[in-house]
Protein backbone atom coordinates (compact mmCIF):
# COMPACT_ATOMS: atom_id res chain seq x y z
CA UNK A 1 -24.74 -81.88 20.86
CA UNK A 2 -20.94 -80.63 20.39
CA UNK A 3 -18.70 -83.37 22.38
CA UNK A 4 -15.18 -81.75 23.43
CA UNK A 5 -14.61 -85.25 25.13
CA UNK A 6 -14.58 -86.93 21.81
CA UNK A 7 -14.74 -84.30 19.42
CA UNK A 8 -11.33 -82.78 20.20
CA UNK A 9 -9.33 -85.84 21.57
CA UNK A 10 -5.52 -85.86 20.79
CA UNK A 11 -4.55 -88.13 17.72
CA UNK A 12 -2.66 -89.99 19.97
CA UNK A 13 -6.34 -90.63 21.94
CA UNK A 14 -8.05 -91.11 18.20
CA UNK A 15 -5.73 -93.63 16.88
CA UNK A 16 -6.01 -95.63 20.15
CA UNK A 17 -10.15 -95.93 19.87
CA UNK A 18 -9.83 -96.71 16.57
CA UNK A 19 -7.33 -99.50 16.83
CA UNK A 20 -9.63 -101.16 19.89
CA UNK A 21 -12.65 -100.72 17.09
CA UNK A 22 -11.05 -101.77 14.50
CA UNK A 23 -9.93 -105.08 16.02
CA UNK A 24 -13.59 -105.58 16.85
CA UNK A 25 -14.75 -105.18 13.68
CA UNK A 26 -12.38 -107.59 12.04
CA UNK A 27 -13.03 -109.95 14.41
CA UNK A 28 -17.27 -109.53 13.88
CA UNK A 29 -16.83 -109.85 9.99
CA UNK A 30 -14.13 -113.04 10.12
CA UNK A 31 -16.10 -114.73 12.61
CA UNK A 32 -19.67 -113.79 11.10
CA UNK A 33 -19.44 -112.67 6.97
CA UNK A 34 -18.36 -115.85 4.86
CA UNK A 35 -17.54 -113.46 2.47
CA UNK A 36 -14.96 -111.70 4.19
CA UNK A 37 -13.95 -115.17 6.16
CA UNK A 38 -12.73 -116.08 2.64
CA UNK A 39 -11.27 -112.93 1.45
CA UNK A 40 -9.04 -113.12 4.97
CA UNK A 41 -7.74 -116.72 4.27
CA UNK A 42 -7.17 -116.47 0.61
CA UNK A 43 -4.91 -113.34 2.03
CA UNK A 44 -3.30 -116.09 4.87
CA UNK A 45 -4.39 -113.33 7.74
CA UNK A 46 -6.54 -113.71 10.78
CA UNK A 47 -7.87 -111.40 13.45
CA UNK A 48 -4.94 -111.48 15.38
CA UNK A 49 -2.32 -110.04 12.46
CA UNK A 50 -4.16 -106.81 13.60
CA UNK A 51 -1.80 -105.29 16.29
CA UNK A 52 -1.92 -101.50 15.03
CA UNK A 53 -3.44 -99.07 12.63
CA UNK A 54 -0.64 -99.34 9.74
CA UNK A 55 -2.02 -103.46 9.63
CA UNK A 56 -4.81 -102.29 7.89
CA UNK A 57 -3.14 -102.43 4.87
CA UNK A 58 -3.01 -106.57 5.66
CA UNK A 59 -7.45 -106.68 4.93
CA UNK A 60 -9.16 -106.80 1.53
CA UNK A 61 -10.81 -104.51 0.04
CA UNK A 62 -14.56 -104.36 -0.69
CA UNK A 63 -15.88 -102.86 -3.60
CA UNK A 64 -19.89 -102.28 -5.18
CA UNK A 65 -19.72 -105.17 -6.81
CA UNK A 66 -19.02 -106.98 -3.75
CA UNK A 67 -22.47 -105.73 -2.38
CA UNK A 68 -24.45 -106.84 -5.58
CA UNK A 69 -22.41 -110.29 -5.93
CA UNK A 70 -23.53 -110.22 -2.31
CA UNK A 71 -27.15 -109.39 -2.60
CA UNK A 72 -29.39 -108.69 -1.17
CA UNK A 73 -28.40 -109.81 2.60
CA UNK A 74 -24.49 -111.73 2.34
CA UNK A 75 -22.58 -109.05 3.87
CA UNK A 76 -25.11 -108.82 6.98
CA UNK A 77 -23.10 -109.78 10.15
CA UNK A 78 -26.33 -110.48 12.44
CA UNK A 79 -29.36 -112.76 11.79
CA UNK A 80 -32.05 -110.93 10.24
CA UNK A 81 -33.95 -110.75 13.49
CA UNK A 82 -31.24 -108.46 15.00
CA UNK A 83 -31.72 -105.65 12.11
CA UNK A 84 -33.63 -102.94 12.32
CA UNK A 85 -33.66 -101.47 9.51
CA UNK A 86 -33.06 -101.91 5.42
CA UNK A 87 -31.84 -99.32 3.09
CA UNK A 88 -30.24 -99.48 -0.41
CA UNK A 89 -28.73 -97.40 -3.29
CA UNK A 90 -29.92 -97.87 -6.55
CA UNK A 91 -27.36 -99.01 -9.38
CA UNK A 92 -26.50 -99.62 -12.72
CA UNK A 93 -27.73 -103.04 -12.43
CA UNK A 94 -30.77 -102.27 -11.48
CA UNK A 95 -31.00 -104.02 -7.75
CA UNK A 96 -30.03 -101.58 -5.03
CA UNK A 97 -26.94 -102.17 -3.08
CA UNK A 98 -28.57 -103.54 0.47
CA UNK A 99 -27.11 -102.25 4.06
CA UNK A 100 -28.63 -103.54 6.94
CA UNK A 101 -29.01 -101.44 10.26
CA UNK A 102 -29.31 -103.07 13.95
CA UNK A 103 -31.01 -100.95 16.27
CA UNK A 104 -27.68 -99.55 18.06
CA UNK A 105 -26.48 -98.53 14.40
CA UNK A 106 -29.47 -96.37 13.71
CA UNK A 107 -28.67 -95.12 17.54
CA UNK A 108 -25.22 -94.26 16.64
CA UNK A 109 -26.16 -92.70 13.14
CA UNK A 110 -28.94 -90.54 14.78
CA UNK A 111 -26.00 -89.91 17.33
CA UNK A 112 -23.24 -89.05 14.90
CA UNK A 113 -25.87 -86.81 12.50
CA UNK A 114 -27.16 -84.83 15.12
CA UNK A 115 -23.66 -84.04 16.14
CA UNK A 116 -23.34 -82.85 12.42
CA UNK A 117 -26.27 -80.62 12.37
CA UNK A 118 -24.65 -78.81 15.55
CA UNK A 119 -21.54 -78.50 13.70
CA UNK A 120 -23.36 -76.75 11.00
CA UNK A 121 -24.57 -74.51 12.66
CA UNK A 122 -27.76 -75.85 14.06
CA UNK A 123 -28.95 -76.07 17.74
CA UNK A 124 -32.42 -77.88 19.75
CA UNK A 125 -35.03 -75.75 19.25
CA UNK A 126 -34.49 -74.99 15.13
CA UNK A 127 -37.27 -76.01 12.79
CA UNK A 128 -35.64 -78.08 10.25
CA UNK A 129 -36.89 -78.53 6.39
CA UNK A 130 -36.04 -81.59 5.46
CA UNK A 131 -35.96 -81.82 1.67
CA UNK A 132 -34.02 -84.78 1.04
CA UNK A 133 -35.92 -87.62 -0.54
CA UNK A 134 -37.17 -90.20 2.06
CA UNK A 135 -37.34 -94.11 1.11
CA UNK A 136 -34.29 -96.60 0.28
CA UNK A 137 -32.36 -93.56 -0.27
CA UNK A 138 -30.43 -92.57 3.69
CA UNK A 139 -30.75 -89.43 2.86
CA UNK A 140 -34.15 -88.06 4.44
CA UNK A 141 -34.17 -90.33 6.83
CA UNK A 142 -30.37 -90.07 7.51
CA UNK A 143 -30.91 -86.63 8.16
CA UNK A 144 -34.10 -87.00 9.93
CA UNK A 145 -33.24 -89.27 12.60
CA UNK A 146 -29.90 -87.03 13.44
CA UNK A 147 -32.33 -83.90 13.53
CA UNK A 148 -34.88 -85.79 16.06
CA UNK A 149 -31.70 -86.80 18.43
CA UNK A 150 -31.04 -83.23 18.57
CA UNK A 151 -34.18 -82.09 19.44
CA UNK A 152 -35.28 -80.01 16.59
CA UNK A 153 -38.89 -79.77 14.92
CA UNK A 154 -38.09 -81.44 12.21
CA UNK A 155 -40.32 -81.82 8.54
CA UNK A 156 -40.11 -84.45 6.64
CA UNK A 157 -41.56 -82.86 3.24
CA UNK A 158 -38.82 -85.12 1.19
CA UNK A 159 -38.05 -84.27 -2.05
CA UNK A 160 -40.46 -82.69 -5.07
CA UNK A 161 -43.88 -80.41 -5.19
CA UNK A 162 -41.90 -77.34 -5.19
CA UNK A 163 -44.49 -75.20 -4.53
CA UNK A 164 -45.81 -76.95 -1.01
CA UNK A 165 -42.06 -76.98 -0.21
CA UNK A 166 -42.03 -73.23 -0.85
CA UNK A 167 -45.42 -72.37 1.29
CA UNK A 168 -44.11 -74.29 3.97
CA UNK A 169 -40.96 -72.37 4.47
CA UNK A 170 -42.52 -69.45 4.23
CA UNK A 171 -44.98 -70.53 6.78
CA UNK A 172 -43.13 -72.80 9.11
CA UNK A 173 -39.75 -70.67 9.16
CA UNK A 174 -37.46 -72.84 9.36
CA UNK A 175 -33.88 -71.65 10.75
CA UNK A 176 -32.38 -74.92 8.93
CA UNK A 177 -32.55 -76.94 5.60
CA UNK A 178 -31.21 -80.13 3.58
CA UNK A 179 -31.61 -81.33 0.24
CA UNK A 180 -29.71 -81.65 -2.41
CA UNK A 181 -27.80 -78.34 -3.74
CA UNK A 182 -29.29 -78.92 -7.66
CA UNK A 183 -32.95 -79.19 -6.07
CA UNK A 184 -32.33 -76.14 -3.56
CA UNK A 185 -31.07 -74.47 -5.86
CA UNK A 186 -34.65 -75.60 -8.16
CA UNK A 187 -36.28 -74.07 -5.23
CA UNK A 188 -34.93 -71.06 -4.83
CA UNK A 189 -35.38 -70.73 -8.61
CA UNK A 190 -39.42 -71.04 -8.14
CA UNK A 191 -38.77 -68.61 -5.20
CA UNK A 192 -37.80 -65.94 -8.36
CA UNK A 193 -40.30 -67.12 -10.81
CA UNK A 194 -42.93 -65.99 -8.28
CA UNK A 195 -41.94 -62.84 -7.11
CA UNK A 196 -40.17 -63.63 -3.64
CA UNK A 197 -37.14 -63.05 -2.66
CA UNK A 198 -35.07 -65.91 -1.42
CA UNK A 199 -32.92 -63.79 0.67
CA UNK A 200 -35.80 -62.76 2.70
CA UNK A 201 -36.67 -66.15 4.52
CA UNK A 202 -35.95 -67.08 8.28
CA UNK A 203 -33.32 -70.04 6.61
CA UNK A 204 -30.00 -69.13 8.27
CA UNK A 205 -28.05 -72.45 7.31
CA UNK A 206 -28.19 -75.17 4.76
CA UNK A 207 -26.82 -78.63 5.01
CA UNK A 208 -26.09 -80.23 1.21
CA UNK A 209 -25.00 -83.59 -0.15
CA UNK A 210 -25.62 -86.42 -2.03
CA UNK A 211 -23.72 -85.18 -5.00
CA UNK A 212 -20.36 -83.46 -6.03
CA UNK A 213 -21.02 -79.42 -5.51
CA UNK A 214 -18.60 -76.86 -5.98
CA UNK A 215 -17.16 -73.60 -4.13
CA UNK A 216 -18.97 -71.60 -7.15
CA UNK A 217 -22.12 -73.95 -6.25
CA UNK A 218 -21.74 -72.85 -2.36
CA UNK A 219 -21.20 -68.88 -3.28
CA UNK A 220 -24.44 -68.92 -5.35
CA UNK A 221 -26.84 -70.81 -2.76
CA UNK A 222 -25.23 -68.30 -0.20
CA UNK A 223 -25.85 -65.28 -2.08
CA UNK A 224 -29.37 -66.10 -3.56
CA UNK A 225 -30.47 -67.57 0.06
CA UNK A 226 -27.92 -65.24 2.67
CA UNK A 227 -27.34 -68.54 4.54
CA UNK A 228 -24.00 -70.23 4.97
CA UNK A 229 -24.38 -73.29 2.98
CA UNK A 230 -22.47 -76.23 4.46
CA UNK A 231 -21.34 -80.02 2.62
CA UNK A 232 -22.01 -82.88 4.75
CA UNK A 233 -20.64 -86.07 3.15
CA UNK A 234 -21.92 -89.76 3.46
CA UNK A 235 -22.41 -93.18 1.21
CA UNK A 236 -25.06 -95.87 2.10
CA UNK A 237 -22.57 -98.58 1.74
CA UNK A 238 -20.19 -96.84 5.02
CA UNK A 239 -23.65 -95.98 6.86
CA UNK A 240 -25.28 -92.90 5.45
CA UNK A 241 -24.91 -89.05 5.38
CA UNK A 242 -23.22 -88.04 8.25
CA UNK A 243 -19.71 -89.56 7.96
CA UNK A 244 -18.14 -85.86 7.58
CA UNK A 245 -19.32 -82.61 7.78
CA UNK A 246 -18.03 -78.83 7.75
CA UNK A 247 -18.23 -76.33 10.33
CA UNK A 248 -20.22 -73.31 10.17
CA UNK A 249 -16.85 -71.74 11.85
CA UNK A 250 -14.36 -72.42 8.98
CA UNK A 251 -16.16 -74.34 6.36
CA UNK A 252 -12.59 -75.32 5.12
CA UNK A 253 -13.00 -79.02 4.98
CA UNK A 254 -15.14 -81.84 6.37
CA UNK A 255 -14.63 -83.08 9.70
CA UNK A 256 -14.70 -86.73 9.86
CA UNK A 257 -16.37 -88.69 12.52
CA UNK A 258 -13.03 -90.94 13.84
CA UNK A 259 -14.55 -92.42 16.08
CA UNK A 260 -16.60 -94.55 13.95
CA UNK A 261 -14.97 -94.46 11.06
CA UNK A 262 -11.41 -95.10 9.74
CA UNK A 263 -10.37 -93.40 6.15
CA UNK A 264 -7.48 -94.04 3.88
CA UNK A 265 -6.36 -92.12 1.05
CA UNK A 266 -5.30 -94.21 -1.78
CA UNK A 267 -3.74 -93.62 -5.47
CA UNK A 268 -6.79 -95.11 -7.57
CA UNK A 269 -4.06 -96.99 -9.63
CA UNK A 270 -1.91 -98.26 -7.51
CA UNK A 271 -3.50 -98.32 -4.12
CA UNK A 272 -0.64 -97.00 -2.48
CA UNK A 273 -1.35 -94.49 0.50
CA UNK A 274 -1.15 -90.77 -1.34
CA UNK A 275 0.27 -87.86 1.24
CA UNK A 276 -2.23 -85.40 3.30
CA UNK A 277 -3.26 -82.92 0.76
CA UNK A 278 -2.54 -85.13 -2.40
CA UNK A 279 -5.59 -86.43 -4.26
CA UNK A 280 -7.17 -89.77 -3.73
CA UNK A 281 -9.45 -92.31 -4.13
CA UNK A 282 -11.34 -92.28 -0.53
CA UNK A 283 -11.88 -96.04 1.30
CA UNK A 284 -13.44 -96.04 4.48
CA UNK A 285 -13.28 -99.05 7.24
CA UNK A 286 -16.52 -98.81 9.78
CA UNK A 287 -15.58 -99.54 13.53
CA UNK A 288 -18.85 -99.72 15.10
CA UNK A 289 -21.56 -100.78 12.93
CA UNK A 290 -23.36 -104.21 13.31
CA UNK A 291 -25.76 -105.53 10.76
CA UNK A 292 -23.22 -104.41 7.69
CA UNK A 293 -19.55 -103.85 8.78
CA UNK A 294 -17.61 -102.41 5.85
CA UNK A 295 -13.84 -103.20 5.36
CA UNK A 296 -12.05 -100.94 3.06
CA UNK A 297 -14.51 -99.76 0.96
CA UNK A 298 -13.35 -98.40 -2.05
CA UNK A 299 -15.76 -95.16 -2.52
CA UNK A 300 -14.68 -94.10 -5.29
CA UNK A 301 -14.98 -90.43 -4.34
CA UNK A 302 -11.58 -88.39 -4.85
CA UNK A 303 -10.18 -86.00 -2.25
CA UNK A 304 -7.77 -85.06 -0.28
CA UNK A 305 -7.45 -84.83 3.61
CA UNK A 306 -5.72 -82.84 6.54
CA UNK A 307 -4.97 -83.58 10.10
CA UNK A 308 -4.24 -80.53 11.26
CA UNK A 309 -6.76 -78.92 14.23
CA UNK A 310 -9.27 -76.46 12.66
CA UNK A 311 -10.03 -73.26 13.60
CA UNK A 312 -13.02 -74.27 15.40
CA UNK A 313 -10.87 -76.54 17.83
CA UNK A 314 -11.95 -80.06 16.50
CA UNK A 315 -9.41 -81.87 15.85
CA UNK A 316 -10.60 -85.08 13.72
CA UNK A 317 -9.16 -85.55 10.50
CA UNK A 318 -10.81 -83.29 7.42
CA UNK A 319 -11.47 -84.18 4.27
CA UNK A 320 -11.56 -81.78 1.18
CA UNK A 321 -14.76 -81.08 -0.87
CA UNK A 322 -15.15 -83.99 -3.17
CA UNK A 323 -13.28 -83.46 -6.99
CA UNK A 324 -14.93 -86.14 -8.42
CA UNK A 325 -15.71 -89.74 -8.85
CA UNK A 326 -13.46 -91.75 -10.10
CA UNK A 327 -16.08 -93.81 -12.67
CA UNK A 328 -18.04 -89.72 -13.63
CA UNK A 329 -14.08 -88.61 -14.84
CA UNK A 330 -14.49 -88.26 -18.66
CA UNK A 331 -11.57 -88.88 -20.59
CA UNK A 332 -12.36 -86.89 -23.85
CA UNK A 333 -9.47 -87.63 -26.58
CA UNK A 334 -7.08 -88.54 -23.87
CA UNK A 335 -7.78 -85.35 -21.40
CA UNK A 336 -8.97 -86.26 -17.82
CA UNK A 337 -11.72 -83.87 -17.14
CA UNK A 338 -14.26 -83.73 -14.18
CA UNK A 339 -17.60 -82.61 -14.45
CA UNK A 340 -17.01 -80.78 -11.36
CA UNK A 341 -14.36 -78.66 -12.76
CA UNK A 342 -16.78 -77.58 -15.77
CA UNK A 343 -18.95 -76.68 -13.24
CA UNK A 344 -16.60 -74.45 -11.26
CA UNK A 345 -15.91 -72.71 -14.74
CA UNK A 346 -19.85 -72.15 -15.18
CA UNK A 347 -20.88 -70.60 -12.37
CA UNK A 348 -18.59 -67.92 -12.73
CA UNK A 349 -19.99 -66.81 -15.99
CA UNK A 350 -22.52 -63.92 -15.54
CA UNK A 351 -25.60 -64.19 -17.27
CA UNK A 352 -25.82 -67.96 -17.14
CA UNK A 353 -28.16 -70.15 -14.60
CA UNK A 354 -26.52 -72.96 -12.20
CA UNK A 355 -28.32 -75.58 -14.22
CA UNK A 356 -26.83 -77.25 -17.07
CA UNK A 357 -26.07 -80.99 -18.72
CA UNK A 358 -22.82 -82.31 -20.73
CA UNK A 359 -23.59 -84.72 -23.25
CA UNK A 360 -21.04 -87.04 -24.17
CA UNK A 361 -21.77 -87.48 -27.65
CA UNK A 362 -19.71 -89.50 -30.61
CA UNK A 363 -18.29 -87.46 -33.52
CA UNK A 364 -17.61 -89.93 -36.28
CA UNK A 365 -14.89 -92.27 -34.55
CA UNK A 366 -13.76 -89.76 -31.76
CA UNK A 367 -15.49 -88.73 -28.30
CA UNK A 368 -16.91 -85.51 -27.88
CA UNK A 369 -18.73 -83.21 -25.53
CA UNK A 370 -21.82 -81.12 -26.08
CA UNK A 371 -22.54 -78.47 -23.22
CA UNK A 372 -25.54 -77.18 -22.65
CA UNK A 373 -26.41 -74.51 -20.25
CA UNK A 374 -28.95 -71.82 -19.42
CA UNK A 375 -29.58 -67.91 -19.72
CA UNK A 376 -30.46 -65.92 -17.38
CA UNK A 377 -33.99 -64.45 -17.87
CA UNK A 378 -33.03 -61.05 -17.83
CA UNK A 379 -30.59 -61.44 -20.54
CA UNK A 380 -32.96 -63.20 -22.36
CA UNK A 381 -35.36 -60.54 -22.49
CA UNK A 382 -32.29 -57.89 -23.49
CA UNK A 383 -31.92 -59.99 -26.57
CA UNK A 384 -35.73 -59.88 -27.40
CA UNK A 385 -35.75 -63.53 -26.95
CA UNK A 386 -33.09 -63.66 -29.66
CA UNK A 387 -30.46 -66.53 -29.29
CA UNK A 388 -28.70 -66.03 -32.41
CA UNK A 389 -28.67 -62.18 -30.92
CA UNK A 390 -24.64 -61.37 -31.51
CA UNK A 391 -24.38 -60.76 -27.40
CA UNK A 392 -26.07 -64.49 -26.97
CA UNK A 393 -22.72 -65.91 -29.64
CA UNK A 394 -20.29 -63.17 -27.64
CA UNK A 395 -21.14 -65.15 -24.35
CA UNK A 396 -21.07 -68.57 -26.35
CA UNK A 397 -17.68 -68.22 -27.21
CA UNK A 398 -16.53 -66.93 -24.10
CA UNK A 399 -17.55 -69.92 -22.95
CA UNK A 400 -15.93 -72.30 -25.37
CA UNK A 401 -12.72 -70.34 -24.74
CA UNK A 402 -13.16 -70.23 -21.08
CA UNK A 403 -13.96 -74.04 -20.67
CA UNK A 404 -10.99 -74.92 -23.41
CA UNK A 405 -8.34 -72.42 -21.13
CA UNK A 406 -9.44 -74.31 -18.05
CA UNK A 407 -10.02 -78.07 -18.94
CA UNK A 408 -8.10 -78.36 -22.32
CA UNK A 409 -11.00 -79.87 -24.12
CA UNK A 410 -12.99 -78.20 -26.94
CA UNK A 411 -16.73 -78.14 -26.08
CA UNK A 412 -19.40 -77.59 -28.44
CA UNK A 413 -21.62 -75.34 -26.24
CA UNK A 414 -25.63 -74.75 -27.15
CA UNK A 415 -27.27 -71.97 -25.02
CA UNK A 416 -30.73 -72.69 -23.70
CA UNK A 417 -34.00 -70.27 -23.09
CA UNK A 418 -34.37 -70.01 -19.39
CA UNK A 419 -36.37 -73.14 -17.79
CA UNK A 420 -35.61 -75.56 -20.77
CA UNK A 421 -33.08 -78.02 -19.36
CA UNK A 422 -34.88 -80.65 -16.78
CA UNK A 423 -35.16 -79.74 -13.12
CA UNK A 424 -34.33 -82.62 -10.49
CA UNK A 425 -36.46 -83.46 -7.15
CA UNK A 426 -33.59 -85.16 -6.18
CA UNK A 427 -29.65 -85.67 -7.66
CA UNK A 428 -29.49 -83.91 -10.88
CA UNK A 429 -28.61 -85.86 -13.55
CA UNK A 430 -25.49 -83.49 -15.24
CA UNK A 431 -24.24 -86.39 -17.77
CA UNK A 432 -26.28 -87.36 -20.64
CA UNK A 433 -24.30 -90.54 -22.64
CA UNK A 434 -25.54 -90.33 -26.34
CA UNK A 435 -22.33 -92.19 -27.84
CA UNK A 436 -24.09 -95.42 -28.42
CA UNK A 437 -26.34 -92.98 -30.56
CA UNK A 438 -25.42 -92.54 -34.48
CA UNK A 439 -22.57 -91.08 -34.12
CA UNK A 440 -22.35 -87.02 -35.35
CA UNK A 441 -21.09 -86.61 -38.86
């Protein structure tokens, strides 16, 4: 489902849809959202202050807690019997963040995903494993409704029982997957532990999301599964997985579906515009959905963009690989460090697994980190088993001296036995908080 008409307009072309959608939309959410109908005249602008792109910096921005000050249906733009659909995210609070589908915005999602899965590489015909978790959660639905549109077999086997997910790969071959890269990755793992090989599959491509994955994450689901392992980016609150994805052709950023969405790049701090290629908090405007419009939503996802054509001959803006969140950043005795960079640093340390946890933990007054990662079985069994085995503390302090070179923060690192640190169906959980614990003398 690749669409040169839309898919390689001019910018010229882009910015002129977006404009006539974006007026729409501001017009839908003044006229129909209370919520944004105050926001607007506490700001002293209407509709009609919206004569180009660069006005955009005129509307509010919305933020999470707008959603759960909101909840569960005060952003919704259409009466009730209009939407189609219901999804959420869960949250700190405990009540999900509601967004609200009508039946053209599940039309246009299935529309924009299924362009995605073409752009990764996949084409009508595939069998597609669908390993994303289905429920609130847009991921395996996300996903699934895009693959449908596109006419693949698709199987919706969601997330967990590793071993059915296994047996039906190796039965079903399936030329495509999606899931999470922490629970492929868990897959491909129980692949080893039972004496296949994960190269040896039909899977040619992978599609992962729904949390912050590395270059070093990408190289090892490549190698272990000789596929070419593509991001795809998304957030319930703009619509779902889906808003950006990378080409199979370059995989050197994610191309951004314009035509439904608008994106800013903003300096966290001062919410001034940063420059293409600079660093920034992500907020995305949508310009076609219905039940849930979104202005400005501050994402807090950091990255960078580019609007130059790519290789592959789209030409809608890209946006890097994510670098972070802005609320996951740990600020560890005044150093900014993302858990995405310790990750980067891990995975390029032989004899350790892709699976590991930092635990922020208190020593006496002062913030500290714990890091706990994973052997590799067959260095295990070199050591006889052995961590205090003086090649187990060689690799221990190559770490500490690797991770304090590279993020300029001392980590306390424990090594694990292979298999002891959880496993996740789903999102892996990488940060454990212990500092409301008793603190570490």
């Amino acid at each position: 489902m690749y669409n040169p008409e839309i898919e390689t307009m001019s910018r010229t072309e882009i910015e002129k849809l977006q404009l006539s959608r974006l007026q729409q939309t501001v017009n839908r959410v003044y006229e129909n959202v209370p919520f944004y109908k105050s926001k607007f005249d506490e700001l002293g602008i209407t509709p009609n202050d919206i004569e180009s792109l660069e006005d955009v910096k005129k509307l509010p921005f919305t933020k999470k807690k707008d959603l759960r000050d909101q909840y569960p249906f005060g952003l919704f733009a259409v009466p009730m019997d209009e939407v189609n659909r219901i999804h959420g995210s869960s949250g700190t609070s405990g009540k999900p963040t509601v967004v609200g589908y009508t039946k053209n915005d599940i039309k246009n999602w299935a529309s924009i995903v299924a362009r995605g899965i073409v752009t990764a590489g996949g084409r009508k015909g595939d069998i597609f494993h669908n390993a994303y978790g289905y429920g609130l959660f847009t991921g395996g639905l996300g996903l699934h409704y895009g693959a449908e549109e596109l006419g693949v077999a698709t199987v919706p086997i969601s997330g967990g029982n590793t071993d059915r997910q296994i047996t039906i790969i190796d039965d079903f071959k399936p030329r495509g997957i999606c899931g999470t890269p922490s629970y492929i990755l868990n897959i491909v793992e129980h692949m080893e532990q039972i004496g296949m090989n994960p190269r040896e599959t039909s899977l040619e491509y992978g599609i992962f999301g729904a949390e912050p994955w590395t270059e070093e994450m990408r190289a090892t689901l490549e190698r272990k599964l000789d596929i070419k392992a593509i991001d795809i980016y998304g957030l319930s609150e703009v619509m779902g997985p889906g808003v950006a994805i990378e080409c199979i052709e370059a995989q050197d950023g994610l191309h951004i579906a314009e035509d439904h969405f608008f994106i800013e790049v903003l300096n966290p701090d001062t919410l001034e515009p940063v420059e293409d290629g600079q660093d920034g908090e992500l907020v995305f405007t949508s310009l076609t959905k219905e039940a849930l419009p979104i202005i400005r939503y501050r994402t807090g996802d950091i990255a960078s963009i580019t609007r130059e054509k790519c290789k592959c001959g789209r030409t809608h803006t890209r946006m890097s690989r994510l670098k972070g969140r802005t609320d996951d950043m740990l600020i560890i005795r005044g150093v900014n460090v993302f858990p995405s960079e310790i990750e980067r640093v891990l995975l390029q340390i032989e004899g350790l697994v892709p699976n590991y946890q930092i635990h922020l933990i208190k020593k006496g007054s002062l913030d500290s980190v714990e890091l706990h990662v994973e052997i590799e079985n067959e260095l295990y069994q070199k050591v006889g088993q052995d961590l205090t085995h003086s090649e187990i503390q060689k690799l221990k302090r190559g770490i500490q001296h690797q991770m304090k070179n590279s993020c300029l923060v001392t980590m306390d690192t424990i090594i694990n036995k292979p298999g002891s640190l959880p496993r996740s169906d789903g999102k892996a959980k990488r940060i454990v908080d212990k500092r409301n614990a008793e603190p570490v003398a």
